[in-house]
N, C-alpha and C. Protein backbone atom coordinates (compact mmCIF):
# COMPACT_ATOMS: atom_id res chain seq x y z
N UNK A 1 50.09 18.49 10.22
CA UNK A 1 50.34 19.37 11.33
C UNK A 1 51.64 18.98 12.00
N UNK A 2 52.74 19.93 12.15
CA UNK A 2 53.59 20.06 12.85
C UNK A 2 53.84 19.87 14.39
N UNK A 3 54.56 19.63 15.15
CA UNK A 3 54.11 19.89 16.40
C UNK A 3 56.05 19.87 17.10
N UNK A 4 56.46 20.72 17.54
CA UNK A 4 57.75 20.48 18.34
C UNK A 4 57.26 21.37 19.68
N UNK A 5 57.72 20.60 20.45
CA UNK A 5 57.87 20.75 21.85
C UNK A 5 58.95 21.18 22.40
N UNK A 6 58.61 22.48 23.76
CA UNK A 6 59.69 23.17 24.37
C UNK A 6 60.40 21.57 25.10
N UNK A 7 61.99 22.35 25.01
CA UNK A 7 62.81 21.58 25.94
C UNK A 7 62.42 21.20 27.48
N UNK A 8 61.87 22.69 28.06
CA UNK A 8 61.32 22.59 29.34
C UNK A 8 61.22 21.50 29.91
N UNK A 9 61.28 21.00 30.89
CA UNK A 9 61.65 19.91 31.70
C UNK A 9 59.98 20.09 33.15
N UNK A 10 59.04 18.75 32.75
CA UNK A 10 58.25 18.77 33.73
C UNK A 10 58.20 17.82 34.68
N UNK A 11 57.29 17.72 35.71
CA UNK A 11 57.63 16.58 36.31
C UNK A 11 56.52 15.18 35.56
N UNK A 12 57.17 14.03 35.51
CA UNK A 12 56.61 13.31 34.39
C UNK A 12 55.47 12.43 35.40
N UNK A 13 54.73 11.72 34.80
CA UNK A 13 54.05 10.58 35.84
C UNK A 13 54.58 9.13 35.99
N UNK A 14 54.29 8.52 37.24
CA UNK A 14 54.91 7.38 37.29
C UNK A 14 53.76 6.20 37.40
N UNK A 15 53.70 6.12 36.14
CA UNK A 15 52.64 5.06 36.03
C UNK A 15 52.82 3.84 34.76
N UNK A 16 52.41 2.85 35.43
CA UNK A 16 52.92 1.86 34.67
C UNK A 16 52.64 1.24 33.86
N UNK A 17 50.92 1.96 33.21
CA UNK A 17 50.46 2.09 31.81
C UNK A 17 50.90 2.96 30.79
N UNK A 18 51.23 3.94 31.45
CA UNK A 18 51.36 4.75 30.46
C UNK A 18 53.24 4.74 30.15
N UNK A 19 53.59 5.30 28.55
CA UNK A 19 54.75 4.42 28.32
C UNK A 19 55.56 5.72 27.54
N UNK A 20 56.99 5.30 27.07
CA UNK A 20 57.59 6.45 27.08
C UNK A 20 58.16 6.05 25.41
N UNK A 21 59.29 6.99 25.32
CA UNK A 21 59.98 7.12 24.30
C UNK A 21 61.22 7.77 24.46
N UNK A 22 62.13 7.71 23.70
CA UNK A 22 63.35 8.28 23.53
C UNK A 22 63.90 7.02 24.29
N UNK A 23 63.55 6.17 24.56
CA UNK A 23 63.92 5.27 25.59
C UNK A 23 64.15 3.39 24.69
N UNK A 24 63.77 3.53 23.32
CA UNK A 24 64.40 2.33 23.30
C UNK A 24 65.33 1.99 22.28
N UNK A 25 66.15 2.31 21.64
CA UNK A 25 66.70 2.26 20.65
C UNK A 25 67.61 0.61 21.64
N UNK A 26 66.78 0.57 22.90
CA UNK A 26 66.75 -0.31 23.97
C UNK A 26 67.78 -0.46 23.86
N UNK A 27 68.85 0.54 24.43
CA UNK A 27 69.96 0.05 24.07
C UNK A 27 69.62 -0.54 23.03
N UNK A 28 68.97 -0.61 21.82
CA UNK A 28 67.54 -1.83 21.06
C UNK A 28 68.57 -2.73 20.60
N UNK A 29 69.41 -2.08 21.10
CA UNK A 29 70.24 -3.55 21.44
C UNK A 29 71.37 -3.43 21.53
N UNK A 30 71.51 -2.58 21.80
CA UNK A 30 72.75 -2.70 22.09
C UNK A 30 73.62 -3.57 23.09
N UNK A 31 72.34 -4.10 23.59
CA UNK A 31 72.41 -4.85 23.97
C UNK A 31 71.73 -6.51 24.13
N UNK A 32 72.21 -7.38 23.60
CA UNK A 32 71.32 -8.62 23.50
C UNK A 32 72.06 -8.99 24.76
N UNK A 33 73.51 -8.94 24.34
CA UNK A 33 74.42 -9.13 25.77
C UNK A 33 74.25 -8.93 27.05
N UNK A 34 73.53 -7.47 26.51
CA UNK A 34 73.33 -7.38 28.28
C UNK A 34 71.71 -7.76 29.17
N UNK A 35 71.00 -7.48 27.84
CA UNK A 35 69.97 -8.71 28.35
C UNK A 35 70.15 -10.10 28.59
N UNK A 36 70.77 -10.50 27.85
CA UNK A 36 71.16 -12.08 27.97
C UNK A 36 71.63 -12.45 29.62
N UNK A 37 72.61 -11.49 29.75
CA UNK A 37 73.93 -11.20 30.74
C UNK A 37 72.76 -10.84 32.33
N UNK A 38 72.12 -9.46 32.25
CA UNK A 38 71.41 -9.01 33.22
C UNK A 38 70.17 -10.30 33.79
N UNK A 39 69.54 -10.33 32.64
CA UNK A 39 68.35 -11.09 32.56
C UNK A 39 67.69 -11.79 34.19
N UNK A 40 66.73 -11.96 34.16
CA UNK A 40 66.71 -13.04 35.59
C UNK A 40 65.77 -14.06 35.03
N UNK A 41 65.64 -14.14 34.18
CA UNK A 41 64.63 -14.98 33.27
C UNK A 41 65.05 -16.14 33.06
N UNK A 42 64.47 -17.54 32.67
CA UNK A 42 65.31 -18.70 32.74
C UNK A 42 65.41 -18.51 31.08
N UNK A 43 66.33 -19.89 30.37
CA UNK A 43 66.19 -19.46 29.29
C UNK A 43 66.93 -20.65 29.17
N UNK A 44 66.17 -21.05 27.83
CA UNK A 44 65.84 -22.48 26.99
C UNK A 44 66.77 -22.23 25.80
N UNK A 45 67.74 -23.21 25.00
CA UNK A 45 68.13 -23.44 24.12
C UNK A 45 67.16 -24.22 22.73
N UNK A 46 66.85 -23.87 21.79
CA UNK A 46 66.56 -25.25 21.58
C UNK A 46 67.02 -25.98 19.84
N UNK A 47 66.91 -27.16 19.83
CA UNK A 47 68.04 -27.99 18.97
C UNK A 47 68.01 -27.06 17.39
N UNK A 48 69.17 -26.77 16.89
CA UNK A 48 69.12 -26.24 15.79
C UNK A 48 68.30 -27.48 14.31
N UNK A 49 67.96 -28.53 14.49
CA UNK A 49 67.47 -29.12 13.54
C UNK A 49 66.11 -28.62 13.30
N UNK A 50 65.54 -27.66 14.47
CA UNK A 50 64.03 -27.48 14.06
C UNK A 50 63.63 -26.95 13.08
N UNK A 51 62.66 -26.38 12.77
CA UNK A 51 62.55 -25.39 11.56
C UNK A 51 63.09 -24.30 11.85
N UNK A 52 63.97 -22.89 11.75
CA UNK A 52 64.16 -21.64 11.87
C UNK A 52 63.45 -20.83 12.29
N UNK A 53 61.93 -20.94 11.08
CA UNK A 53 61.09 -19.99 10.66
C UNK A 53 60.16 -19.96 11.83
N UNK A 54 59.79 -21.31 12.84
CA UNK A 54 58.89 -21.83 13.32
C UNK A 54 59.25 -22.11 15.17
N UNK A 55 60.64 -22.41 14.93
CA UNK A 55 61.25 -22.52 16.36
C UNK A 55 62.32 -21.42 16.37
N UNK A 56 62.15 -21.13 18.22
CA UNK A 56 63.47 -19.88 18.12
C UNK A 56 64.44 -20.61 18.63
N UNK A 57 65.51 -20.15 18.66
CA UNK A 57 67.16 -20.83 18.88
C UNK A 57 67.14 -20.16 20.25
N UNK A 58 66.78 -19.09 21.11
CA UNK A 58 66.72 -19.31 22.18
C UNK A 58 65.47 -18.63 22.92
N UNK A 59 65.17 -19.32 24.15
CA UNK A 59 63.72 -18.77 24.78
C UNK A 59 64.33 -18.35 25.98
N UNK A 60 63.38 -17.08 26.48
CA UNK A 60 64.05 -16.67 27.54
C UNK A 60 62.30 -15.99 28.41
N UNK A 61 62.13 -16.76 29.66
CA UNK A 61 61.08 -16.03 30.06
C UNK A 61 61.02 -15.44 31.18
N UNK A 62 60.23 -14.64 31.77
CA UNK A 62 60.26 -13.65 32.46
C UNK A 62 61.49 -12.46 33.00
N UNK A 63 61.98 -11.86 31.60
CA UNK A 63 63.19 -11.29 31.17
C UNK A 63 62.41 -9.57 31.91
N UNK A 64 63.58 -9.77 33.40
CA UNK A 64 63.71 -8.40 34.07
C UNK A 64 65.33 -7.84 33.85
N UNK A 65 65.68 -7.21 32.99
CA UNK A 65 67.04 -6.85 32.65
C UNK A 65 66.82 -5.20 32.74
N UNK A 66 68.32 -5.10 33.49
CA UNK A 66 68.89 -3.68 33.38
C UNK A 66 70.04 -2.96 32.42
N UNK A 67 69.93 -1.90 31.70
CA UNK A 67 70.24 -2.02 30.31
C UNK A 67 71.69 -0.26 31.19
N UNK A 68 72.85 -0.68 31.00
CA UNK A 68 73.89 0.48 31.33
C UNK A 68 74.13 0.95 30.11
N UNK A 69 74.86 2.47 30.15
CA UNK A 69 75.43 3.57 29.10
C UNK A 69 76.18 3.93 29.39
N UNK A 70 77.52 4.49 29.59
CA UNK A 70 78.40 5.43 30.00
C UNK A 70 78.56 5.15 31.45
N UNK A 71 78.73 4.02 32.35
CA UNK A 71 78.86 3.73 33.80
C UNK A 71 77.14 4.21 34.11
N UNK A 72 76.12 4.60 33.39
CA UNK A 72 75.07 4.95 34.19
C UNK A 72 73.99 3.60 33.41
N UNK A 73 72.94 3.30 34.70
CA UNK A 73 71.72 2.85 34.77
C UNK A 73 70.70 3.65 33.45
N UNK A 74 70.36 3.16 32.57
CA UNK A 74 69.65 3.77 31.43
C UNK A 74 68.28 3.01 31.17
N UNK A 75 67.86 2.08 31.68
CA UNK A 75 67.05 1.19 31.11
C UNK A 75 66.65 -0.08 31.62
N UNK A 76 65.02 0.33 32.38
CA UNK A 76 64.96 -1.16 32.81
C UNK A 76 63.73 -2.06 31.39
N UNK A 77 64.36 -3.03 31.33
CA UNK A 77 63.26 -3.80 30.60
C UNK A 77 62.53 -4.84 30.64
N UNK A 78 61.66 -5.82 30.89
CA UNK A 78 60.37 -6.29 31.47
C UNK A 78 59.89 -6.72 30.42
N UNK A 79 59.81 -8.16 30.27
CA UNK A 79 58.72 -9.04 29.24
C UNK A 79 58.18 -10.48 30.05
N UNK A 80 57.14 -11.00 29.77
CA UNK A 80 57.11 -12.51 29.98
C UNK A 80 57.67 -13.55 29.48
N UNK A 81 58.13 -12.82 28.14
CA UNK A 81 58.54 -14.07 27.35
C UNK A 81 59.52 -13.24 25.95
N UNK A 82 60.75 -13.80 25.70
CA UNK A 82 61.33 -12.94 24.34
C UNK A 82 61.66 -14.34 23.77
N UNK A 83 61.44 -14.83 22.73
CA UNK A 83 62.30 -15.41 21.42
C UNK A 83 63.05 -14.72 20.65
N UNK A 84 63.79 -15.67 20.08
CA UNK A 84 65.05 -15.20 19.18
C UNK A 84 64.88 -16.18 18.50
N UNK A 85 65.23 -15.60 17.48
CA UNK A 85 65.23 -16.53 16.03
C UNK A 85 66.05 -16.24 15.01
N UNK A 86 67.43 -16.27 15.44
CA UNK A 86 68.17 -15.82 14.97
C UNK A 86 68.61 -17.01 13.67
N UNK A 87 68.17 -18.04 13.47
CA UNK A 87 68.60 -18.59 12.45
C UNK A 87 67.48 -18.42 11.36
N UNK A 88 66.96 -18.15 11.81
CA UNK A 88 65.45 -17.46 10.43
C UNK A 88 65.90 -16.80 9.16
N UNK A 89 65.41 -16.78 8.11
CA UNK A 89 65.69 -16.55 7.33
C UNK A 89 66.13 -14.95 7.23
N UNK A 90 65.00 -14.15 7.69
CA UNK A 90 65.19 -12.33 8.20
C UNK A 90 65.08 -13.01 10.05
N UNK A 91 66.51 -12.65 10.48
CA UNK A 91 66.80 -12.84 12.12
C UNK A 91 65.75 -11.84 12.70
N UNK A 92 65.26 -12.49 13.70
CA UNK A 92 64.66 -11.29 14.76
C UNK A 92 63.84 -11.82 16.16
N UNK A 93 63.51 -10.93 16.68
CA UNK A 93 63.30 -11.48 17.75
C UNK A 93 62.10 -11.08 18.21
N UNK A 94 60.92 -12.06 18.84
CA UNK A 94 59.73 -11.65 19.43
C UNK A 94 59.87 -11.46 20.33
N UNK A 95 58.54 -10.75 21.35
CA UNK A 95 57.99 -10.38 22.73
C UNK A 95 56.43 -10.45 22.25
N UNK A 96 56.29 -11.57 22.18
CA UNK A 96 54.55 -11.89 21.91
C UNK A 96 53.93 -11.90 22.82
N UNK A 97 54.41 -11.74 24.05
CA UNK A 97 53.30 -11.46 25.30
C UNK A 97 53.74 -10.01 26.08
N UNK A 98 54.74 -9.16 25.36
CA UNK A 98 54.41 -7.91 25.61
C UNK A 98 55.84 -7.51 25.98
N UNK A 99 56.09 -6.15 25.96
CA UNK A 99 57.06 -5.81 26.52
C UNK A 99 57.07 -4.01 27.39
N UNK A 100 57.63 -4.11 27.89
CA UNK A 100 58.02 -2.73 28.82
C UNK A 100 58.98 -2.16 29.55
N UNK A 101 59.18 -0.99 29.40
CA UNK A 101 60.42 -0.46 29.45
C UNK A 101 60.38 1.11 30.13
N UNK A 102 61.38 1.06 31.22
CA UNK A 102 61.31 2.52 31.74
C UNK A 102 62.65 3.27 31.27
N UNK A 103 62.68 4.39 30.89
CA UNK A 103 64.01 5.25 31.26
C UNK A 103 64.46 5.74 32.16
N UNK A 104 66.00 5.78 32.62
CA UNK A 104 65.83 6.59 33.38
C UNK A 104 67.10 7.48 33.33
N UNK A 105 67.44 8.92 34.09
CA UNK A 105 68.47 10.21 34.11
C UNK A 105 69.03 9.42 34.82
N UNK A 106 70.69 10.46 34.98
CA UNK A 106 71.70 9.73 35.58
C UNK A 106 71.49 9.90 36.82
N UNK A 107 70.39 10.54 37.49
CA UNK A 107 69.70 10.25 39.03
C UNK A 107 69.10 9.02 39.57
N UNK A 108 68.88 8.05 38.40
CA UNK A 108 68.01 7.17 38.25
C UNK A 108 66.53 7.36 38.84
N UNK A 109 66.60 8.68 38.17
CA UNK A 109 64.82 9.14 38.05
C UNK A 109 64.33 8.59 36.90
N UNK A 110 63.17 7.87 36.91
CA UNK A 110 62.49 7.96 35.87
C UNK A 110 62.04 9.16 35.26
N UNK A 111 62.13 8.79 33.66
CA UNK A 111 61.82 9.78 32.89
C UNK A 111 61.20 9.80 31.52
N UNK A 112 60.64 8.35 31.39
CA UNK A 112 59.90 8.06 30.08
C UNK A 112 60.17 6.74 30.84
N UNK A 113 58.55 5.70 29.91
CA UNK A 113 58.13 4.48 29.84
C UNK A 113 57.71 4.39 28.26
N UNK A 114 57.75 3.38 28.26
CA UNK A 114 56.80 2.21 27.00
C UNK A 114 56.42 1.15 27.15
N UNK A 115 55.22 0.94 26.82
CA UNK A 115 55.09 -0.46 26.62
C UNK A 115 54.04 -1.09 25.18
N UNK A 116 53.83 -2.27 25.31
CA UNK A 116 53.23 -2.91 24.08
C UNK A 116 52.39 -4.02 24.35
N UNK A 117 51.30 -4.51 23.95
CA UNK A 117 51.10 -6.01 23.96
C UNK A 117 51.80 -7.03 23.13
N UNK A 118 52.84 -6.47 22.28
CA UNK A 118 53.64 -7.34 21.54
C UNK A 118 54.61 -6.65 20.96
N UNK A 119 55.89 -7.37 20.38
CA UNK A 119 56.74 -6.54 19.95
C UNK A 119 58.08 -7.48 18.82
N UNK A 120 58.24 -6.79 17.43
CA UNK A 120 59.45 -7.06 17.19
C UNK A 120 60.35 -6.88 16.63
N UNK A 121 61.30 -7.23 16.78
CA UNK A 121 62.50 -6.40 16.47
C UNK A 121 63.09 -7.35 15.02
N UNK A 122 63.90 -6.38 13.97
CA UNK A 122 64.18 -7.03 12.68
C UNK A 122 65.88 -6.97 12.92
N UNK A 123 66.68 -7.68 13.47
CA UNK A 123 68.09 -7.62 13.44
C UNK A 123 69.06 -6.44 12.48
N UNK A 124 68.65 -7.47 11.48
CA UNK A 124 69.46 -6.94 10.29
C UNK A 124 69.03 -5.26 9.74
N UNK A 125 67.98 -5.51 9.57
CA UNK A 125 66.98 -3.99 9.66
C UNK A 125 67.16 -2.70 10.57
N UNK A 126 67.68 -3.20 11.64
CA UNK A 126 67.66 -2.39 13.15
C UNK A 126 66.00 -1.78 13.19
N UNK A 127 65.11 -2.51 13.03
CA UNK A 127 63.45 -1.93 13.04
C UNK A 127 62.75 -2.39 14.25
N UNK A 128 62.29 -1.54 14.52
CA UNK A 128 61.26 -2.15 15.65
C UNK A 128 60.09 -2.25 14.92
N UNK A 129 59.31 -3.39 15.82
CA UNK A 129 57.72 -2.98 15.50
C UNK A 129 56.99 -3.48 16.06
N UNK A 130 56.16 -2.42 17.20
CA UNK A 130 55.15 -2.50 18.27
C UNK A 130 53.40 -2.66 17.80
N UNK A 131 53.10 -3.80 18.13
CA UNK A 131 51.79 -4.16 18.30
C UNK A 131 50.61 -3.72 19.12
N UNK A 132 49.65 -3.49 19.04
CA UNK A 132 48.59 -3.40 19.82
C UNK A 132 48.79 -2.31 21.66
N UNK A 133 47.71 -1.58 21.93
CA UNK A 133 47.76 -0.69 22.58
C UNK A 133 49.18 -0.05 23.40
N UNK A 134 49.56 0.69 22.23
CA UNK A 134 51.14 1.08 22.06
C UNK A 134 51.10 2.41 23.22
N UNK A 135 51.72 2.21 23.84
CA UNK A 135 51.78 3.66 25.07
C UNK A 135 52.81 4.11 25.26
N UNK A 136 53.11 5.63 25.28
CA UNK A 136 54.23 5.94 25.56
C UNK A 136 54.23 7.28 26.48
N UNK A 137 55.23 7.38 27.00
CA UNK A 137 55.25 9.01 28.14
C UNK A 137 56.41 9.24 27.78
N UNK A 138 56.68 10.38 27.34
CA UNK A 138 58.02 11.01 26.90
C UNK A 138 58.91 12.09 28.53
N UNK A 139 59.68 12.58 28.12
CA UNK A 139 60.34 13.08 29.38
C UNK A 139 59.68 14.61 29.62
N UNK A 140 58.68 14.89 28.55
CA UNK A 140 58.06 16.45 28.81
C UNK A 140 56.69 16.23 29.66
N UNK A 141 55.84 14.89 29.53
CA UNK A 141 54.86 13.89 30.36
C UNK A 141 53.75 13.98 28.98
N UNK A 142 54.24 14.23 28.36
CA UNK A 142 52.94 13.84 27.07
C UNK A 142 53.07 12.58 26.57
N UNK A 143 51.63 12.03 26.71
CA UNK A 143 51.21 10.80 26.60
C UNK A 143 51.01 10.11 25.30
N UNK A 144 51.08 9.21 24.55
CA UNK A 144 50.90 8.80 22.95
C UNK A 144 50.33 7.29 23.00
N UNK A 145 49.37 7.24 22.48
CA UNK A 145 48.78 6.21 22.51
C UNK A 145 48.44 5.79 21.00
N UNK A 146 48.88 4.31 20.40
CA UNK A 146 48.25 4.16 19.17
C UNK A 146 48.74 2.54 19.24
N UNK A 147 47.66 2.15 18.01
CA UNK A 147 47.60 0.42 17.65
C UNK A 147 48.70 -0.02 17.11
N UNK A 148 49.97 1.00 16.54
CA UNK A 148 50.95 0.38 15.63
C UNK A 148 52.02 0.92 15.57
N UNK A 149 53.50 0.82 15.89
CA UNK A 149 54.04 1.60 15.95
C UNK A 149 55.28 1.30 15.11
N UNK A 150 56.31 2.14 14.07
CA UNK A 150 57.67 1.33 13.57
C UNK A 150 58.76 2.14 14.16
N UNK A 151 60.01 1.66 14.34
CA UNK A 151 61.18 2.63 15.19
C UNK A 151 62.30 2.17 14.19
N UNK A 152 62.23 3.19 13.36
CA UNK A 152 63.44 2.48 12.49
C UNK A 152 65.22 3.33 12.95
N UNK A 153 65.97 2.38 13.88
CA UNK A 153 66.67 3.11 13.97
C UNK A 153 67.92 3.75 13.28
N UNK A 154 67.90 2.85 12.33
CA UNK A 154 69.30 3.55 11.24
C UNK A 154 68.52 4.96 11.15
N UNK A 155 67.52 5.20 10.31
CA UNK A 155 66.91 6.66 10.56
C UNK A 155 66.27 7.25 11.48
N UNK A 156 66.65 6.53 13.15
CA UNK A 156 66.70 7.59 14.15
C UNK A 156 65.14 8.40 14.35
N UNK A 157 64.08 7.57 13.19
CA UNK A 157 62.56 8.04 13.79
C UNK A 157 61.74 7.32 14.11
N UNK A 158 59.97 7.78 14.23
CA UNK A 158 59.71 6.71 14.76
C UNK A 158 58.21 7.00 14.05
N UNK A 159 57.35 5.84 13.23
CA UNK A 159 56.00 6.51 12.46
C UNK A 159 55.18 5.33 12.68
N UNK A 160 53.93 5.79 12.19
CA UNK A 160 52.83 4.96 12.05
C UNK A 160 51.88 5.14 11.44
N UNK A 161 51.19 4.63 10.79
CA UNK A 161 50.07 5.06 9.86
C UNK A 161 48.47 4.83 10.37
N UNK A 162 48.89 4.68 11.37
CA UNK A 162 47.22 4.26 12.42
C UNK A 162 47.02 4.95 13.27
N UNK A 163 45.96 5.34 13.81
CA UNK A 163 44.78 6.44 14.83
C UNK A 163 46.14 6.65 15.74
N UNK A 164 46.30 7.79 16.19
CA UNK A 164 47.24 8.20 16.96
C UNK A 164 46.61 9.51 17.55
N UNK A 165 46.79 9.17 19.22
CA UNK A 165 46.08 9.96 20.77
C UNK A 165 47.07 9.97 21.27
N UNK A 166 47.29 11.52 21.57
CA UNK A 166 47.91 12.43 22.27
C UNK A 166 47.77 13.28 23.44
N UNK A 167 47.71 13.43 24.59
CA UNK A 167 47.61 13.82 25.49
C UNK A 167 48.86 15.29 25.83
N UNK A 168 48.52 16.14 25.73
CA UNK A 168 49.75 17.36 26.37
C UNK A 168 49.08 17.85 27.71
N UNK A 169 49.66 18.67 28.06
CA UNK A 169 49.12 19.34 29.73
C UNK A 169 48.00 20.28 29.24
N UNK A 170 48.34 20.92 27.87
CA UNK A 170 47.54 22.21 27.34
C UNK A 170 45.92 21.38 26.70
N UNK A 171 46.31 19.93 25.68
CA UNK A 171 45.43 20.02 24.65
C UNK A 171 45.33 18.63 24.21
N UNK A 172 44.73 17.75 23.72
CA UNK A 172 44.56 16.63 22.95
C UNK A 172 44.40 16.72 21.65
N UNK A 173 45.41 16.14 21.01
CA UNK A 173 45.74 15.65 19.52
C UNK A 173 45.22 14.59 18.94
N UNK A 174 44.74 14.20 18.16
CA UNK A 174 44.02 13.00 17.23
C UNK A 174 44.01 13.02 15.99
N UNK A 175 44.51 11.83 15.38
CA UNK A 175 44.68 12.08 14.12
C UNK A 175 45.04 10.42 13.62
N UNK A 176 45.69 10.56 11.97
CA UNK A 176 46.03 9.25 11.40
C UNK A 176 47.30 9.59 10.79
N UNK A 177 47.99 8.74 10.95
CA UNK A 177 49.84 8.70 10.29
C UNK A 177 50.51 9.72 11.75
N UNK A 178 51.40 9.05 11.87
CA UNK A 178 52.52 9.93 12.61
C UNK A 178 53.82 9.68 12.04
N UNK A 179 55.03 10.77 12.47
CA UNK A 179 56.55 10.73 12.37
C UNK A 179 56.80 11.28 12.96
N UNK A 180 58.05 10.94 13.82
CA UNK A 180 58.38 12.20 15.14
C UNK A 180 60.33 11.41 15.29
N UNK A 181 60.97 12.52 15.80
CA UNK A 181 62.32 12.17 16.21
C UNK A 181 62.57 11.11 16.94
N UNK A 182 63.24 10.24 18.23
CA UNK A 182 63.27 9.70 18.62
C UNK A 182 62.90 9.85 19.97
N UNK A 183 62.88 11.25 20.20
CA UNK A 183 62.68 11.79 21.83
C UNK A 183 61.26 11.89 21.88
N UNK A 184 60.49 11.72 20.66
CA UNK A 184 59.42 11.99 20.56
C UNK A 184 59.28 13.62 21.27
N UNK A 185 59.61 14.36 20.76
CA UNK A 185 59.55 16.07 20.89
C UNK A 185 59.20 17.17 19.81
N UNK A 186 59.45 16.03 18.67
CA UNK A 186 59.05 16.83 17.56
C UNK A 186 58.68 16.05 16.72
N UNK A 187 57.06 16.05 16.11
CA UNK A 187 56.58 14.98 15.25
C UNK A 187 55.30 15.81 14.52
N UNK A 188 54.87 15.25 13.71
CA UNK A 188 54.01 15.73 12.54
C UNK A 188 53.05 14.25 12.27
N UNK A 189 51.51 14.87 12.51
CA UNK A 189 50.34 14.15 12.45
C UNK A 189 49.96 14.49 10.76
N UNK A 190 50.25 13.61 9.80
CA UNK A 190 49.21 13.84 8.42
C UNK A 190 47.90 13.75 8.86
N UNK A 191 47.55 13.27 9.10
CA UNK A 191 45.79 14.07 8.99
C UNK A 191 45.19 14.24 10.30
N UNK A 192 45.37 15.21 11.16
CA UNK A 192 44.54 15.77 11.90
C UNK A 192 43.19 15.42 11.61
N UNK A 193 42.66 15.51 12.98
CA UNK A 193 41.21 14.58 13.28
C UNK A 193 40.63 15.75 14.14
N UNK A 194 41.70 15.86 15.28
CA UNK A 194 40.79 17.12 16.25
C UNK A 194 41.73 17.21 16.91
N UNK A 195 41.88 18.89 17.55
CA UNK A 195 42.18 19.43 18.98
C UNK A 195 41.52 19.86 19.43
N UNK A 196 41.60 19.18 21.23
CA UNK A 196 40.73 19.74 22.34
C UNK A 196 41.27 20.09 23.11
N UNK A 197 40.69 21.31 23.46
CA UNK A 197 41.72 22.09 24.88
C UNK A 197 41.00 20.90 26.07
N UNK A 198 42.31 20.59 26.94
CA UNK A 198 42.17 19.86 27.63
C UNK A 198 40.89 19.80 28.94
N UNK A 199 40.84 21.05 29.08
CA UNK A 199 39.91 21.14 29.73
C UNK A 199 38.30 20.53 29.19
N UNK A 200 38.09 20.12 27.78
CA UNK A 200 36.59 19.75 27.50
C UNK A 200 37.04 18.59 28.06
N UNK A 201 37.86 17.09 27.97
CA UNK A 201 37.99 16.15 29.01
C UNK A 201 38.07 15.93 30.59
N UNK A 202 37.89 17.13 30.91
CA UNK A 202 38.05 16.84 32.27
C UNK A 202 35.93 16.47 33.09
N UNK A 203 36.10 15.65 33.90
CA UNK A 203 34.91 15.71 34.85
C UNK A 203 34.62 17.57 35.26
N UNK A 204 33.51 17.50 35.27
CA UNK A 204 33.17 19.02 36.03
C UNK A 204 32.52 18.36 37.22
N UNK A 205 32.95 19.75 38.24
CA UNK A 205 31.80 19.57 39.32
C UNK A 205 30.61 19.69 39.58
N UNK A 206 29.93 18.59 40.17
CA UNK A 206 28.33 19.76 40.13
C UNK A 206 28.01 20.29 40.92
C-alpha cells in the first residue's frame, strides 16, 4: 500500500514523546563539529591503546546541542550519553541511552520530533539505525511508531521491516515493512495489517 500525503500544512503537536522526521539527516552530521562545538555535555577522551572495538575514543554526556543551516536554527538534539568510536574497525557512533531531536522552521517553530531508546550511526555508510520504541511526528502531525528503524542517507530514505503504527487525523495504519522519503510524506507499507477510521479509537461518551 502506497500512501503520499497532501503538502497542506497543519498545526503539529508539541509533545515530547511523540517524534518526528525529515529532521535528521541530523544535520546526521553534518555536523559532529557542531555537536562537539554546541554541546553542553562534558566529554571524556580516552587513551588510544584500548581496544577500538570495545572503547570509544571520545565520550560525551548529557549532549544538549543546537544544530544551524543557512544562518537558521534547524535542530535541537538531546542524549544522555553519545560514544564515538571512531577508531573501530566500521567507525560509528552510539546513543545507547537514547536520543532526541526536534525540528524546527525558520520561525523557530517546531515542526517535527524524534526520538529512540537507542541509536546508531555507521560513518562511512552515512546509515542510521534506531532501536526500540522509535517515534516520530512529521510536519503534517502524523505520528509513526515502530521497534526498528534504518535512515540510509546516501539514498535519502528511510525503511524497516518491523510492525509499523501510524496515526493520521483521518485513520490508523498498521502493518509490517515500511519505505518512505525522508520527509516521511510519502511511504509504502508491504503488508498491510489494518485501517481504522480514527474514530473506532476514540473513548465514547456515555
Amino acid at each position: 500500500m502506497r500512501v503520499r500525503r497532501s503538502k497542506t500544512r497543519r498545526k503539529t503537536m508539541r509533545t515530547p514523546h511523540l517524534t518526528a522526521m525529515r529532521l535528521l539527516p541530523l544535520a546526521a552530521v553534518t555536523a559532529a563539529a557542531a555537536l562537539c562545538g554546541c554541546s553542553e555535555g562534558k566529554q571524556d577522551s580516552i587513551a588510544l591503546s584500548a581496544d577500538p572495538e570495545k572503547f570509544p575514543t571520545l565520550r560525551t554526556v548529557n549532549v544538549d546541542s543546537y544544530v544551524s543551516d543557512s544562518s537558521y536554527t534547524r535542530y535541537r538534539i538531546t542524549s544522555p550519553l553519545w560514544l564515538m568510536f571512531e577508531e573501530a574497525k566500521e567507525p560509528h557512533w552510539s546513543f545507547p541511552k537514547g536520543i532526541y531531536a526536534v525540528r524546527f522552521d525558520n520561525s523557530m517553530n517546531e515542526n517535527g520530533s524524534f526520538t529512540a531508546d537507542s541509536a546508531t550511526y555507521l560513518s562511512q555508510r552515512r546509515m542510521w539505525r534506531f532501536d526500540r520504541n522509535v517515534r516520530m511526528l512529521n510536519n503534517l502531525g502524523d505520528k509513526f511508531l515502530t521497534q526498528q528503524l534504518f535512515w540510509d542517507q546516501a539514498k535519502e530514505k528511510l525503511y524497516s521491516d518491523s510492525f509499523i503504527h501510524i496515526e493520521r487525523a483521518d485513520r490508523i495504519i498498521e502493518g509490517y515493512g515500511f519505505e518512505s522519503n525522508q520527509d516521511m510524506t510519502e511511504y509504502t507499507i508491504r503488508r498491510p495489517t489494518g485501517i481504522f477510521p480514527t474514530s473506532q479509537f476514540m473513548s465514547r461518551e456515555p
